[in-house]
Protein backbone atom coordinates (compact mmCIF):
# COMPACT_ATOMS: atom_id res chain seq x y z
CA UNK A 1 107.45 110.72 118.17
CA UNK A 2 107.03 108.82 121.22
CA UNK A 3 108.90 105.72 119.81
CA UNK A 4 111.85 108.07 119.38
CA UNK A 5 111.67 109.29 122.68
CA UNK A 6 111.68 106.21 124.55
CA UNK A 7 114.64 105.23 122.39
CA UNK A 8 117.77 105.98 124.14
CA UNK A 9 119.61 105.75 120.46
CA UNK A 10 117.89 109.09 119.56
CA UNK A 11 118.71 112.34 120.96
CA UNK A 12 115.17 113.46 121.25
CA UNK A 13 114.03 114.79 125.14
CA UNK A 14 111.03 116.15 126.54
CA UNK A 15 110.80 117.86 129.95
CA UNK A 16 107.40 117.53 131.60
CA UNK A 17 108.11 120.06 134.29
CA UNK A 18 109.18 123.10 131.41
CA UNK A 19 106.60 120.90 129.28
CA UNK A 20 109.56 121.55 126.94
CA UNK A 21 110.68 119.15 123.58
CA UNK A 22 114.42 119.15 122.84
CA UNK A 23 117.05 117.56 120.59
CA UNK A 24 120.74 116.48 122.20
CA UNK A 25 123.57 118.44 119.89
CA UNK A 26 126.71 116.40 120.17
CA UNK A 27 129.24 118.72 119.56
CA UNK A 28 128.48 120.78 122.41
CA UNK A 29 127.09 118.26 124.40
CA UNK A 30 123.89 120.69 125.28
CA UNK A 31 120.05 120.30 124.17
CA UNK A 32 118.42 122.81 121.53
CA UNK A 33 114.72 123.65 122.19
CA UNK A 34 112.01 122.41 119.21
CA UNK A 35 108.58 124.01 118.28
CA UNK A 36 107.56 121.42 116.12
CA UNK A 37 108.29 117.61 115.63
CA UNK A 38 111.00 116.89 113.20
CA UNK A 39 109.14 113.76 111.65
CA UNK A 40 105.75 115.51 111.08
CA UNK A 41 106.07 118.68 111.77
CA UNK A 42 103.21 119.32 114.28
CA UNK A 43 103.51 122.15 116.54
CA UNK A 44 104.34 121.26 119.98
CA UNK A 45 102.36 123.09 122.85
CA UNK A 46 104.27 126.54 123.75
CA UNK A 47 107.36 125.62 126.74
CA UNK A 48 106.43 126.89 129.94
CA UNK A 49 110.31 127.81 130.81
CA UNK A 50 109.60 131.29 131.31
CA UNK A 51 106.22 130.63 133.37
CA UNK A 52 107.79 128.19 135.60
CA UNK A 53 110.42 131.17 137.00
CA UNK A 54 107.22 133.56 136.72
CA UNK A 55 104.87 131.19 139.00
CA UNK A 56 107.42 130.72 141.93
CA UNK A 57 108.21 134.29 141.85
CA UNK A 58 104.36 135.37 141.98
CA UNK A 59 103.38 132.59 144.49
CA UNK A 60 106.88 131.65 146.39
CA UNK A 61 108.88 134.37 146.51
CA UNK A 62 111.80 132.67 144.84
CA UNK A 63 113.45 134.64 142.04
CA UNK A 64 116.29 132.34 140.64
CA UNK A 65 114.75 128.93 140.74
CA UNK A 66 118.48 127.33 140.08
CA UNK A 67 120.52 129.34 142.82
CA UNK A 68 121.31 126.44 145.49
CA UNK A 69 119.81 127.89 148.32
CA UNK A 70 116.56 128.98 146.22
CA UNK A 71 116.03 125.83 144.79
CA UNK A 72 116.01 123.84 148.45
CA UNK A 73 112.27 126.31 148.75
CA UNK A 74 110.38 125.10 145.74
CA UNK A 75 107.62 123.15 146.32
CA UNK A 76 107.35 119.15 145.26
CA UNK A 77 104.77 119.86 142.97
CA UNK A 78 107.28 121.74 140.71
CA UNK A 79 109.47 118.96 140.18
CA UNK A 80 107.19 117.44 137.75
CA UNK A 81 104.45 118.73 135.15
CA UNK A 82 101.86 118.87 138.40
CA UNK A 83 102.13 122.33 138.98
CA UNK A 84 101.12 123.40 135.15
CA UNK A 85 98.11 120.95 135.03
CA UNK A 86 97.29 122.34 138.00
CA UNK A 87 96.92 126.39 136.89
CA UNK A 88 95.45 124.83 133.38
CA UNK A 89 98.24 125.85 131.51
C-alpha cells in the first residue's frame, strides 16, 4: 500500500490530519473514503473526520472548521496528525 501511495500514477490518498485513506474518482474529479485496502483487504484504522470538528468544538470553540473566518482560529497542531496522537486516538 505504501508503494501505491507514493506513486503519483495511482489515485490512492491518505490524510494524516482526518487519519483518513481515499481513492481519486475521475469522473467527478472528487475522492471516495476506504475502510479497507483494496490490495489486501486489511481494515484501515476508523477516520477521525467527525472527531476532528468534535475536538475544536469541545476545546476551541470553533463550530465549522472550513468557514474562512473559523478556520484562521485553529490551532497549528491541527494541520497535521499531531493533534490525534496527542489525545491517543
Amino acid at each position: 500500500m505504501d508503494k501505491f501511495l507514493e506513486d503519483s500514477r495511482v489515485g490512492v490518498y491518505y490524510n494524516p490530519t482526518i487519519r483518513r485513506y481515499a481513492i481519486f474518482v475521475v469522473s467527478s474529479g472528487s475522492y471516495q473514503g476506504i475502510n479497507n485496502c483494496p490490495w489486501c483487504g486489511f481494515k484501515f484504522p476508523y477516520s477521525l473526520v467527525d472527531k476532528y470538528s468534535e475536538v475544536l468544538k469541545e476545546e476551541y470553540n470553533i463550530n465549522d472548521p472550513y468557514d474562512r473566518e473559523q478556520e484562521k482560529l485553529i490551532p497549528e497542531e491541527f494541520n497535521s496528525d499531531e493533534w490525534w496522537k496527542k489525545r491517543n486516538l
